[in-house]
Protein backbone atom coordinates (compact mmCIF):
# COMPACT_ATOMS: atom_id res chain seq x y z
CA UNK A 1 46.20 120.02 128.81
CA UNK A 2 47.95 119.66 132.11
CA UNK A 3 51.26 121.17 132.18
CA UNK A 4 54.37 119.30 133.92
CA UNK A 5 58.01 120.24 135.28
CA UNK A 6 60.97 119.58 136.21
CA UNK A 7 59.90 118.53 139.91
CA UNK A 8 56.72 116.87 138.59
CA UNK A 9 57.83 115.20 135.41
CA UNK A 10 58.96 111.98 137.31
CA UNK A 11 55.09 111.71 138.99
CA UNK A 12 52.93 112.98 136.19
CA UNK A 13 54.98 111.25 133.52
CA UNK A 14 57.44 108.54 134.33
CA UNK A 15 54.95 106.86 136.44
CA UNK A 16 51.61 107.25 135.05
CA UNK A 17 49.78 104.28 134.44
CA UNK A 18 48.74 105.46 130.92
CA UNK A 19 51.09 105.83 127.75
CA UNK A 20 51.83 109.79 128.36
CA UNK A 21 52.77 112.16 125.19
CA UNK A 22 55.05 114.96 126.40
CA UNK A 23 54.65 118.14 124.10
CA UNK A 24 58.21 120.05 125.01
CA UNK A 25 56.75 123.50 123.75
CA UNK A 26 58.13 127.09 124.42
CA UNK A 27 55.60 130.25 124.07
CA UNK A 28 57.40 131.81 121.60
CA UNK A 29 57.22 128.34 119.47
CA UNK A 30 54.59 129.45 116.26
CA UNK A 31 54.46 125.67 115.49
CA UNK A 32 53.43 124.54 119.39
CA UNK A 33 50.57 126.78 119.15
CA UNK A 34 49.08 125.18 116.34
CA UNK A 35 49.56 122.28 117.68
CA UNK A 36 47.70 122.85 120.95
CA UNK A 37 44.20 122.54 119.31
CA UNK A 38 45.50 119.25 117.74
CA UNK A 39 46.40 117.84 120.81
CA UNK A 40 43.08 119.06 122.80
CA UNK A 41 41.19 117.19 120.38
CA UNK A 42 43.20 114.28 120.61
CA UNK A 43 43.54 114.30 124.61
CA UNK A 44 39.06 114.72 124.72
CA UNK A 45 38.87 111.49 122.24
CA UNK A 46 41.39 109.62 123.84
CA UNK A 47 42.07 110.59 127.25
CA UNK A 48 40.73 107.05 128.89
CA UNK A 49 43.79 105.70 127.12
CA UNK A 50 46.27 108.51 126.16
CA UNK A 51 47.50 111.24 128.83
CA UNK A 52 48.69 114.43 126.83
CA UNK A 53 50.60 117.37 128.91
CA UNK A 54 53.07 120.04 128.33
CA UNK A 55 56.03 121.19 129.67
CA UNK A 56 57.95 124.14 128.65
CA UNK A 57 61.63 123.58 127.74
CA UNK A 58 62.51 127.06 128.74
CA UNK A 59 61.09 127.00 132.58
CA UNK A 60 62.21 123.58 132.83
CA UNK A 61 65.85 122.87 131.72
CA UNK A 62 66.84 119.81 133.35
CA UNK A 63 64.40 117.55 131.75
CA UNK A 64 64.58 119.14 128.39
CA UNK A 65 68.36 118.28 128.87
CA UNK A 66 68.01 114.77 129.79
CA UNK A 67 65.86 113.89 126.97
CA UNK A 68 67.55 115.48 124.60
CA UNK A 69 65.22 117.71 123.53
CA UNK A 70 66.44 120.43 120.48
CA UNK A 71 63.80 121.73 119.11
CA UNK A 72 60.22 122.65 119.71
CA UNK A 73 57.46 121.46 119.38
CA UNK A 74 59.33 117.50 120.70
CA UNK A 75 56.42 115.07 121.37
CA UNK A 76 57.82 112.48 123.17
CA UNK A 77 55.52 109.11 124.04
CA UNK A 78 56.71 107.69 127.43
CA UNK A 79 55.03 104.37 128.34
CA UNK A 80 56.20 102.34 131.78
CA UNK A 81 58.61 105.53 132.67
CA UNK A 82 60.46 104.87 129.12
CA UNK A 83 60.62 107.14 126.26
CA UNK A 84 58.80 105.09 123.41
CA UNK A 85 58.97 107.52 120.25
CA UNK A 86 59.99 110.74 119.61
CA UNK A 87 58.51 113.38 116.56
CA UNK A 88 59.86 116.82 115.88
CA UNK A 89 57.60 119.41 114.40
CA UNK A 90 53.78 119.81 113.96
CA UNK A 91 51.57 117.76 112.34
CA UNK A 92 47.85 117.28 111.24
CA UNK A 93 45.70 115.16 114.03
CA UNK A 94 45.18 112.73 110.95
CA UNK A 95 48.78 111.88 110.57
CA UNK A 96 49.55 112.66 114.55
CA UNK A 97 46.77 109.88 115.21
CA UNK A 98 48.61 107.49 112.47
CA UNK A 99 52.14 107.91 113.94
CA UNK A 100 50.53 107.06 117.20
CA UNK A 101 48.15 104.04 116.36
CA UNK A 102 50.82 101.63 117.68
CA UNK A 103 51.17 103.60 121.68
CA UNK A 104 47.07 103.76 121.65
């Protein structure tokens, strides 16, 4: 998974052509390291229609802060430089995949 910042969040992200899901993680976060795997999986299987990157809300402050981001692990969908859904916590690829059947 690619991993994004504050100075590249606006290229990488906002104006991607793809839907992009933004995991705000930490490394301390227990719960964005399971999800990792999860979201490998999910980023090999659907990468021609899904981009999946990370950006870490403790190196990179400003965005974490504009999107009102609390807690980790966020996943944030962003489609045409707007924030589309929003999930706190991790979650099973199964039910990950369901919650996102409508951005794919």
């Amino acid at each position: 998974m690619t991993e994004v910042t504050d100075t590249d969040f606006e290229t990488e992200v906002l104006r991607a052509e793809l839907p992009v899901l933004v995991q705000f993680t930490a490394e301390w976060c227990g719960p964005c390291r399971q999800l990792a795997p999860v979201l490998g999986a999910i980023a090999s299987e659907e990468g021609d229609r899904l981009k999946i990157v990370q950006l870490d809300v403790d190196r990179n402050p400003q965005t974490t802060i504009a999107y009102g981001v609390l807690g980790t692990p966020t996943l944030m969908v962003f489609r045409d430089g707007e924030p589309v859904r929003s999930m706190v916590g991790a979650r099973p690829k199964r039910r990950l995949l369901e919650e996102l059947a409508d951005v794919l």
